[in-house]
N, C-alpha and C. Protein backbone atom coordinates (compact mmCIF):
# COMPACT_ATOMS: atom_id res chain seq x y z
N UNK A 1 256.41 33.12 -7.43
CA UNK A 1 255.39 32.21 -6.92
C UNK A 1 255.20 31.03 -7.85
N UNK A 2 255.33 31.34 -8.97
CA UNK A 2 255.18 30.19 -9.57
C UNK A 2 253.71 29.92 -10.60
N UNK A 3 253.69 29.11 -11.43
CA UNK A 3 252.24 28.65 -11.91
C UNK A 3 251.92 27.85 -11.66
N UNK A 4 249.73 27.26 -11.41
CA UNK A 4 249.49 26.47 -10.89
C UNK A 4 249.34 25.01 -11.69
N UNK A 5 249.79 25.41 -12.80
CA UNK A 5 250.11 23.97 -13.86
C UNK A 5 251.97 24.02 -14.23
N UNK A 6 251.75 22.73 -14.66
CA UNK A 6 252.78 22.34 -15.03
C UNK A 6 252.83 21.61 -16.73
N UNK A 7 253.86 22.33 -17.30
CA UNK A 7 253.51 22.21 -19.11
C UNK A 7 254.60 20.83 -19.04
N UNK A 8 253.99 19.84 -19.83
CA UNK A 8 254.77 18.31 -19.92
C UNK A 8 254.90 18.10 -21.32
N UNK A 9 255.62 17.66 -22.31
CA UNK A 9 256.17 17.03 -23.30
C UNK A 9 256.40 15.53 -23.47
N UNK A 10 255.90 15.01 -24.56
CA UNK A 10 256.54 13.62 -24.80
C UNK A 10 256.39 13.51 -26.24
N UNK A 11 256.98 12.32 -26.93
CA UNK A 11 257.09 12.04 -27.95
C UNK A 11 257.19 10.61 -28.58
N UNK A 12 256.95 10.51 -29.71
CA UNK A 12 257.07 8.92 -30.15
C UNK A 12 257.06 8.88 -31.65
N UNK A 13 258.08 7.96 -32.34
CA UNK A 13 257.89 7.86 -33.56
C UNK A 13 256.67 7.43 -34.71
N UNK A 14 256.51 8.43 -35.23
CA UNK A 14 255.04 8.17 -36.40
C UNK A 14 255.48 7.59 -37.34
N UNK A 15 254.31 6.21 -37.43
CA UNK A 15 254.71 5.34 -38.31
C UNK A 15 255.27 6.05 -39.76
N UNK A 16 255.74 5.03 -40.62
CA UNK A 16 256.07 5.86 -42.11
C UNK A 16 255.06 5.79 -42.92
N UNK A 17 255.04 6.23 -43.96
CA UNK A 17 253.91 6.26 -45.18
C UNK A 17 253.22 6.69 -44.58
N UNK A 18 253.06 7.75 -43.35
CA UNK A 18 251.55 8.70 -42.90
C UNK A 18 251.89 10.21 -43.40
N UNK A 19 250.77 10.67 -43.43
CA UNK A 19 250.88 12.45 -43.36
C UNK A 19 251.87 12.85 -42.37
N UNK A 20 251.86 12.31 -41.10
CA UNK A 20 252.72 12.83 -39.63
C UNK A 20 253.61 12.26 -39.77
N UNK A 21 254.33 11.15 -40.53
CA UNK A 21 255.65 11.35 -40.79
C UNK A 21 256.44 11.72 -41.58
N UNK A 22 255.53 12.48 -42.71
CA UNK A 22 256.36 13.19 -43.88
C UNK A 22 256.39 14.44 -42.92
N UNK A 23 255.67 14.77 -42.60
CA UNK A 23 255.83 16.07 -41.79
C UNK A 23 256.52 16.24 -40.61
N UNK A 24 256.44 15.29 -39.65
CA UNK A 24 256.98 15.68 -38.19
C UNK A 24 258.19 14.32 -38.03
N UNK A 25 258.01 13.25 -38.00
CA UNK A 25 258.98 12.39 -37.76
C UNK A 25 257.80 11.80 -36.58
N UNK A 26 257.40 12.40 -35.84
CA UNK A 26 257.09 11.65 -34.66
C UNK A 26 256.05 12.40 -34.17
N UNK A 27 255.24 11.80 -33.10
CA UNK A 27 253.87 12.16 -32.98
C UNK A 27 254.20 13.39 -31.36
N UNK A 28 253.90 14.09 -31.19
CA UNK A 28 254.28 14.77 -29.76
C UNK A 28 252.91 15.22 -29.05
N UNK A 29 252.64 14.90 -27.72
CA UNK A 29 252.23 15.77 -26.92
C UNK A 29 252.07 16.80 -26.25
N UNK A 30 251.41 17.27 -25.82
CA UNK A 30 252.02 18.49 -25.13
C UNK A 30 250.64 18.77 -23.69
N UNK A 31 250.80 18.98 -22.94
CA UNK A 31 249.83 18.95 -21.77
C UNK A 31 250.12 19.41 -20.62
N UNK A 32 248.90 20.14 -20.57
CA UNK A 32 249.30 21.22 -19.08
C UNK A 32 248.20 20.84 -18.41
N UNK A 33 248.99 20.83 -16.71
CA UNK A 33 248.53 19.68 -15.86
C UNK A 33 248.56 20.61 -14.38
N UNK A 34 247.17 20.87 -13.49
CA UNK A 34 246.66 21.49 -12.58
C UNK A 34 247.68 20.47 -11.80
N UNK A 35 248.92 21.31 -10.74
CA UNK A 35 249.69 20.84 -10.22
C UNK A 35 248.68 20.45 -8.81
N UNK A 36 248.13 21.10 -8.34
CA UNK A 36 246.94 20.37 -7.22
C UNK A 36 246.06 19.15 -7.36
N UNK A 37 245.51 19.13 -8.78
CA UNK A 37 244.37 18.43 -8.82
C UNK A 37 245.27 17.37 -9.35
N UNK A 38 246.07 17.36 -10.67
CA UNK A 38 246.51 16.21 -11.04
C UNK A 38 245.51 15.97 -12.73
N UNK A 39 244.73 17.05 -13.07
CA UNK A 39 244.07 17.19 -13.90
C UNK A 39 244.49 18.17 -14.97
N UNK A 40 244.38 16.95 -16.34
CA UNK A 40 244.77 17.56 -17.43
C UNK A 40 243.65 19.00 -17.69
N UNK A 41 244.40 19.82 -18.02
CA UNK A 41 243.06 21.45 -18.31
C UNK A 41 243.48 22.30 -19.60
N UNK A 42 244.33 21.47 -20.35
CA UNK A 42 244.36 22.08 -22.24
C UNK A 42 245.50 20.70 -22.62
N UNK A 43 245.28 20.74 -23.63
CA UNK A 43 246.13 19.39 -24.27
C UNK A 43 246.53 20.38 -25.92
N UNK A 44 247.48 19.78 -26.42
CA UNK A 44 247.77 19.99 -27.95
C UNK A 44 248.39 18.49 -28.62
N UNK A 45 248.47 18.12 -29.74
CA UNK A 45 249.23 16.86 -30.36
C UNK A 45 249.36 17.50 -31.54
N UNK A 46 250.48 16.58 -32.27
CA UNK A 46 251.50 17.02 -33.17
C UNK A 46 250.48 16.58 -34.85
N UNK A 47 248.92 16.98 -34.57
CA UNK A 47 248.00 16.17 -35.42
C UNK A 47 248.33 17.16 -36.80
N UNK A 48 247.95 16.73 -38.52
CA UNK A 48 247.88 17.28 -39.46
C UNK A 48 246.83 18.90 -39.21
N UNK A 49 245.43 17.82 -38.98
CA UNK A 49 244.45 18.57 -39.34
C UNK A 49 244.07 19.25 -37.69
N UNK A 50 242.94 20.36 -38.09
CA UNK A 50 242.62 21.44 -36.58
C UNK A 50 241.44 20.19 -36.19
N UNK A 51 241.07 19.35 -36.81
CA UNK A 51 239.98 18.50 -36.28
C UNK A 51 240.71 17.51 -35.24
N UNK A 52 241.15 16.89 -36.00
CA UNK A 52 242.12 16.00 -35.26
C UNK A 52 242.74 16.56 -33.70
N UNK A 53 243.18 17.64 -33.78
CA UNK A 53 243.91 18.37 -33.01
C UNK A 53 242.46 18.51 -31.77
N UNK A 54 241.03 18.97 -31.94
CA UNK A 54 240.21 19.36 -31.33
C UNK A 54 239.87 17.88 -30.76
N UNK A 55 239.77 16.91 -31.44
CA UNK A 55 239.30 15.71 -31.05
C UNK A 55 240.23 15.17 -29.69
N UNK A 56 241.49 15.47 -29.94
CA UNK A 56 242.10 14.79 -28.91
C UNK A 56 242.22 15.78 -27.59
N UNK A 57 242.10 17.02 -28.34
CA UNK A 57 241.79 17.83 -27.06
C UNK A 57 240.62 17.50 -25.60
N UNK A 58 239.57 17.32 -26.53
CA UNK A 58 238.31 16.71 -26.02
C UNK A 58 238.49 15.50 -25.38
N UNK A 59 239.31 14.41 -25.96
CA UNK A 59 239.26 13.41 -25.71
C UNK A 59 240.00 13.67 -23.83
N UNK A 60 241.15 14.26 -24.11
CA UNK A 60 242.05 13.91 -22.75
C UNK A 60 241.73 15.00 -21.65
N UNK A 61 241.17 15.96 -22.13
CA UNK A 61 241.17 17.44 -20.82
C UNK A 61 240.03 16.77 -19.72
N UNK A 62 240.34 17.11 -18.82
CA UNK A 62 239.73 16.30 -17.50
C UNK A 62 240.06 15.21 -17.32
N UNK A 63 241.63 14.48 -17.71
CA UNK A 63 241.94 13.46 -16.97
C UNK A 63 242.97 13.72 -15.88
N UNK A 64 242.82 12.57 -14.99
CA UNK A 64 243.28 13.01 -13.70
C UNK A 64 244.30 12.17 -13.91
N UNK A 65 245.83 12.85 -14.44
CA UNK A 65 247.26 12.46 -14.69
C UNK A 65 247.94 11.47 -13.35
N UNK A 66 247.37 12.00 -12.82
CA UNK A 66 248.09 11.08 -11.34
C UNK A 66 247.59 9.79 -11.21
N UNK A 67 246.68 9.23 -11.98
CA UNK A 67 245.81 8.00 -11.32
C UNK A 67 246.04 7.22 -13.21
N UNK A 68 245.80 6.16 -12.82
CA UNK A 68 246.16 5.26 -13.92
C UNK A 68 245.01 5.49 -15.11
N UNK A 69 245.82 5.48 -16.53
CA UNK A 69 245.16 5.97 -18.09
C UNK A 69 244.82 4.93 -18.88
N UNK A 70 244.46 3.83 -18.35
CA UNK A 70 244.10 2.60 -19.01
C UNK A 70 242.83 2.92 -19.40
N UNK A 71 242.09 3.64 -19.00
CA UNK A 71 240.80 4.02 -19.89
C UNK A 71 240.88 5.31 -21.00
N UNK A 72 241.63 6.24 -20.53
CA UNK A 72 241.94 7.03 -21.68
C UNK A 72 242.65 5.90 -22.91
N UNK A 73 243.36 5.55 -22.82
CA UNK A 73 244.43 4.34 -23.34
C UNK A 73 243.24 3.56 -24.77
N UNK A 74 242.15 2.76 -24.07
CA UNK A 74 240.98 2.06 -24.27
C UNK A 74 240.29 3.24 -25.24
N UNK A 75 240.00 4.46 -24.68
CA UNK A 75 239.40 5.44 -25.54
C UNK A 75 239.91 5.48 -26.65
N UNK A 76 241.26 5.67 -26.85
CA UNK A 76 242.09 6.13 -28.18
C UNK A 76 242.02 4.95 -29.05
N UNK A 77 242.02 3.39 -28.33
CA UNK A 77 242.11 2.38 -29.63
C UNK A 77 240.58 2.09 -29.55
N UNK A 78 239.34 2.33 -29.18
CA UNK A 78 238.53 2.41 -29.61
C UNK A 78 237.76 3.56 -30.35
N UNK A 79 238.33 4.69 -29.99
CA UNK A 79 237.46 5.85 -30.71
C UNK A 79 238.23 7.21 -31.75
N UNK A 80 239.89 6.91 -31.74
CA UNK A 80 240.47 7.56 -32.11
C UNK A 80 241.35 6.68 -33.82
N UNK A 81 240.63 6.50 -34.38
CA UNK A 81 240.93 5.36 -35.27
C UNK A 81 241.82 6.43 -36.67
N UNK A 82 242.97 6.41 -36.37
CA UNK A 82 243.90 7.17 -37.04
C UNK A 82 245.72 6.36 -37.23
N UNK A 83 246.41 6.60 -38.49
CA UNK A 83 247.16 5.35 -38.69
C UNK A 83 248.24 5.56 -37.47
N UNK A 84 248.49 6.74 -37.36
CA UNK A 84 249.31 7.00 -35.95
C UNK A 84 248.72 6.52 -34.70
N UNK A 85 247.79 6.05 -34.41
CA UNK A 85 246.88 5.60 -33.35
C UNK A 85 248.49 5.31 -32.05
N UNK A 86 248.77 3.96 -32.23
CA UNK A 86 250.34 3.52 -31.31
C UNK A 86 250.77 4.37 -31.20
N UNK A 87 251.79 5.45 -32.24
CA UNK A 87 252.68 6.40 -31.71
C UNK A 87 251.96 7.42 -30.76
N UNK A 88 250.34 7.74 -31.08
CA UNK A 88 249.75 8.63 -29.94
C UNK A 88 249.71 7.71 -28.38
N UNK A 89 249.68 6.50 -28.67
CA UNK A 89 249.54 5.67 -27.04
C UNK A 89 250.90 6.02 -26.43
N UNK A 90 251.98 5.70 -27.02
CA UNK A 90 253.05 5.56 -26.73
C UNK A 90 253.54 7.06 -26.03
N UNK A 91 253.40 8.01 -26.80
CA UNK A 91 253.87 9.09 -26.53
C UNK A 91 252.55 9.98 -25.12
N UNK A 92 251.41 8.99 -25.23
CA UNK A 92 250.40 9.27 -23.86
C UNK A 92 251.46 8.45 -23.02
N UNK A 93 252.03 7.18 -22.95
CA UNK A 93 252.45 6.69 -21.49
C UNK A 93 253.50 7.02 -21.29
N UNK A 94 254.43 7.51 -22.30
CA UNK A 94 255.78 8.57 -21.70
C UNK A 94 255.52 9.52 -21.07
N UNK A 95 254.73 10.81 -21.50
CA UNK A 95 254.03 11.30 -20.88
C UNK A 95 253.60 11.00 -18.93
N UNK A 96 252.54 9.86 -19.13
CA UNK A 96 252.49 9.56 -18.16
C UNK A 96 253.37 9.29 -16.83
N UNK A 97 254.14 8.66 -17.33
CA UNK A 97 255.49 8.44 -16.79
C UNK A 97 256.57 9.68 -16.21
N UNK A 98 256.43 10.10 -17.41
CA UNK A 98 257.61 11.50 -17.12
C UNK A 98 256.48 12.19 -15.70
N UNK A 99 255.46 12.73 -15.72
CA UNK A 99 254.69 13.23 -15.11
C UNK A 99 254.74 12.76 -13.53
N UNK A 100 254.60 10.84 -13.74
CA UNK A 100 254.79 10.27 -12.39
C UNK A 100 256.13 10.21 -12.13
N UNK A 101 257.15 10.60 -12.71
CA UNK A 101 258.44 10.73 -11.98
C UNK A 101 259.30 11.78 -12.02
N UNK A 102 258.41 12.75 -11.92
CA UNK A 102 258.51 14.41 -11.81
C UNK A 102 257.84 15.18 -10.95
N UNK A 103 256.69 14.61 -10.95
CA UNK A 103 256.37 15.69 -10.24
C UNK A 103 255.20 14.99 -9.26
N UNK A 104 255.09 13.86 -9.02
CA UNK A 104 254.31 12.79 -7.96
C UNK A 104 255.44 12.05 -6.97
N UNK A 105 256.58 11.95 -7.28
CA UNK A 105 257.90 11.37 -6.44
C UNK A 105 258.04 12.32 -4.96
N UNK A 106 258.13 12.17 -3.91
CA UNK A 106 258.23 12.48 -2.63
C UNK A 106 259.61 13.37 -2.77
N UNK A 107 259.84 14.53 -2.57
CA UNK A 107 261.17 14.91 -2.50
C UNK A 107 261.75 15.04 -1.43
């Protein structure tokens, strides 16, 4: 039968001279997405700290993946003020993307 989410991946390079790029190379997402609703319902990122990690959790769960993230987008460069800030946008609109041409495309 199947599950009623769908687990999505993306990624993007973390700037240099940060904590997240001595450690990871690149910033990653990870987000599982209510295949009905179109609503994000647990998030993870490739963050140092468990704060960081909780913050963005908070920040993105209840967005509705199918409809345009220009306000999540707006959230992160206003309220997520961290040196990786870009590589987290970047690796949100791949994300986005992969999502709208996976699993929103008419088959």
């Amino acid at each position: 039968m199947g599950m009623e989410t769908v687990f999505l991946t993306a990624y993007a390079k973390a700037p240099q001279n940060t904590s997240l790029y001595e450690n990871n190379k690149q910033m990653g997402v990870m987000l599982e997405i209510n295949k009905q609703s179109h609503v994000i319902v647990n998030a993870e990122a490739t963050f140092i700290t468990d704060l960081a990690k909780d913050y963005f959790k908070r920040m993105i769960v209840g967005t509705d993946f199918s409809k345009e993230i220009s306000l999540l987008i707006k959230n992160v460069e206003t309220d997520f003020m961290i040196p990786s800030q870009q590589a987290l946008i970047v690796a949100l609109k791949v994300a986005h993307q992969k999502y709208h041409d996976n699993f929103l495309q008419e088959k």
